[in-house]
C-alpha atoms as a PDB file:
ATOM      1  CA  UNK A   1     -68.750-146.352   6.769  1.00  0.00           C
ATOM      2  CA  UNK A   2     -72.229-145.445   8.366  1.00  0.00           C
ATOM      3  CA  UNK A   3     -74.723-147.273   8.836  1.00  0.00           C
ATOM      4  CA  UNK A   4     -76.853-145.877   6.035  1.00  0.00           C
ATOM      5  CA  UNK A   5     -74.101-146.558   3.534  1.00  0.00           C
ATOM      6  CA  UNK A   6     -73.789-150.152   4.498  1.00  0.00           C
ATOM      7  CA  UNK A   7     -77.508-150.633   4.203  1.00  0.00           C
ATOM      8  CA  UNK A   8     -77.315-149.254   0.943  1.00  0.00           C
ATOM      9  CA  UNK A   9     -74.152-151.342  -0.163  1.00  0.00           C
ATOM     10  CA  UNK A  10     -75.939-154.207   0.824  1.00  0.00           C
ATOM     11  CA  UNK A  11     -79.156-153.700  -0.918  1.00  0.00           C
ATOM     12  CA  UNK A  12     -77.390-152.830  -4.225  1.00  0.00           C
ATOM     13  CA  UNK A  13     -75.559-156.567  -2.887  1.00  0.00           C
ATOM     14  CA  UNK A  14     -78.497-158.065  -3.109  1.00  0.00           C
ATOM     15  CA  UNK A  15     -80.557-156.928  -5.960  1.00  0.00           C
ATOM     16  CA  UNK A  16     -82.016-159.117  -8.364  1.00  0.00           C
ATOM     17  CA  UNK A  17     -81.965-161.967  -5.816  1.00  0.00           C
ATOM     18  CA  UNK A  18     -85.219-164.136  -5.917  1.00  0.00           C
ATOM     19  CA  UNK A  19     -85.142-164.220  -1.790  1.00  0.00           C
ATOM     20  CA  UNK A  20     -84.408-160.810  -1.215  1.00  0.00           C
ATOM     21  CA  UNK A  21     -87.397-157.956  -0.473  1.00  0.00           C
ATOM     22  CA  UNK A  22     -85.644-155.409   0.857  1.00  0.00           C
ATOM     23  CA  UNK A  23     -82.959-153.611   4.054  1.00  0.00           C
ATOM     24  CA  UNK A  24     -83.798-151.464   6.676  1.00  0.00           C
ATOM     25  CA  UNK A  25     -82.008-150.031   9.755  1.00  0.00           C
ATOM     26  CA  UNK A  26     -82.648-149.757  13.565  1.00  0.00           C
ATOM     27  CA  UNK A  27     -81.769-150.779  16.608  1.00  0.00           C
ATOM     28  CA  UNK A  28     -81.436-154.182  17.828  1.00  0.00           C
ATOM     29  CA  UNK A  29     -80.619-155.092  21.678  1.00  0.00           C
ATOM     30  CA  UNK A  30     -79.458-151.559  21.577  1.00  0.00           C
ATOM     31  CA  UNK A  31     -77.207-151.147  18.766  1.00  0.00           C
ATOM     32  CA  UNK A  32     -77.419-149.798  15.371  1.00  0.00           C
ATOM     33  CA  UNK A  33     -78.629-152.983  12.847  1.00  0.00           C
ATOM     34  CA  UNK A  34     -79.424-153.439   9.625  1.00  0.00           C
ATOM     35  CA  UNK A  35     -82.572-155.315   8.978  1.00  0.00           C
ATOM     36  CA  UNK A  36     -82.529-157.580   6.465  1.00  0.00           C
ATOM     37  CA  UNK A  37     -86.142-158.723   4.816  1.00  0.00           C
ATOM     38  CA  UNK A  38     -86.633-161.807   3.215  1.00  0.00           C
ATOM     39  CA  UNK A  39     -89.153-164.558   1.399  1.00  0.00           C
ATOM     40  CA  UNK A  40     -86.901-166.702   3.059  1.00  0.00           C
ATOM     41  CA  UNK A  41     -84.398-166.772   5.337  1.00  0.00           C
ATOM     42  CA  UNK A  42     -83.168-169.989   4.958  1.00  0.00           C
ATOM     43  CA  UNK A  43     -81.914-168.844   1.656  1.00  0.00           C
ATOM     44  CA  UNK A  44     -79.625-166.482   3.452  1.00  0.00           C
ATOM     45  CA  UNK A  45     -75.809-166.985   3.340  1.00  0.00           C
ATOM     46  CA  UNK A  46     -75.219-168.223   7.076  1.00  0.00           C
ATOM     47  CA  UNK A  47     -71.912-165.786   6.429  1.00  0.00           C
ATOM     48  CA  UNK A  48     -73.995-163.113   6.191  1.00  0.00           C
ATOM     49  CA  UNK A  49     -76.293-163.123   9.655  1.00  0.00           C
ATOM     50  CA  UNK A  50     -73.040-164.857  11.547  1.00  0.00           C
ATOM     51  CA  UNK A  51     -70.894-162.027  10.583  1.00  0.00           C
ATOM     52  CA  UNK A  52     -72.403-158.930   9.403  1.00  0.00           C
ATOM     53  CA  UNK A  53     -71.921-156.392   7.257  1.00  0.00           C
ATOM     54  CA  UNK A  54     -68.872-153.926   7.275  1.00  0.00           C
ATOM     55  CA  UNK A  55     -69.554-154.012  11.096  1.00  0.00           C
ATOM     56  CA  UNK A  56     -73.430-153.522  11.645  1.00  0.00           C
ATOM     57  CA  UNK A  57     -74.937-156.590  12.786  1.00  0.00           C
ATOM     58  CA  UNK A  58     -78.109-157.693  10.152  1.00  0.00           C
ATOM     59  CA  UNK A  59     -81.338-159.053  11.810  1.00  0.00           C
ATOM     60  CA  UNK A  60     -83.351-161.243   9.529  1.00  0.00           C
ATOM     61  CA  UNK A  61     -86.773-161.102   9.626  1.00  0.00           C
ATOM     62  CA  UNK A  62     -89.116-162.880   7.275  1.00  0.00           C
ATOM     63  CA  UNK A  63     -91.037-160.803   4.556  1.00  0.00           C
ATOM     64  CA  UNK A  64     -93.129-161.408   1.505  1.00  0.00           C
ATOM     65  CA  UNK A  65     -93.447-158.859  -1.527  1.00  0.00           C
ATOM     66  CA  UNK A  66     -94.194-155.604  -0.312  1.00  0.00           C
ATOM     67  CA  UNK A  67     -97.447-153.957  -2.062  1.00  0.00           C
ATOM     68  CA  UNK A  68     -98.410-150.111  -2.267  1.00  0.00           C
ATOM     69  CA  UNK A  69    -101.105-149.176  -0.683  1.00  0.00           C
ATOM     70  CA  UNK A  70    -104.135-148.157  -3.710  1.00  0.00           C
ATOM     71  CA  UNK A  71    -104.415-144.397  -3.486  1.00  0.00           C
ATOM     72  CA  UNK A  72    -108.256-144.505  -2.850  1.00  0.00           C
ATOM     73  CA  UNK A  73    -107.371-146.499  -0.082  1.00  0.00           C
ATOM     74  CA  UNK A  74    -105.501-143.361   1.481  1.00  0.00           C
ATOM     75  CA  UNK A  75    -108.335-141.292   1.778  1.00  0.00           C
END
């Protein structure tokens, strides 16, 4: 599986969960990760940062609600 596919397996993992905002992917300490952003990451299965997913390492990183951006604000 690629990276992107485990990103997206994850998210679909993780829907609907009240500390969840949403997964990304990069690099961390030079390998392929999947960034995982949440309202709290104490609420995060200990499993899940310890071990990874289907062999990508996931990065936590703290996150409230995203928000668009108001349109008028774009121009």
């Amino acid at each position: 599986m690629d990276i992107q596919s485990a990103a997206r397996s994850l998210e679909k993992e993780l829907q609907g969960t009240a500390w969840f905002t949403m997964v990304g992917v990069g690099k961390h300490q030079g390998r392929d990760a999947i960034f995982l952003y949440v309202k709290s990451p104490r609420a995060v299965p200990g499993k899940l940062s310890a071990e990874g997913w289907y062999g990508f390492p996931v990065v936590v990183k703290q996150m409230g609600h995203p928000r668009p951006i108001p349109s008028s604000s774009l121009t």
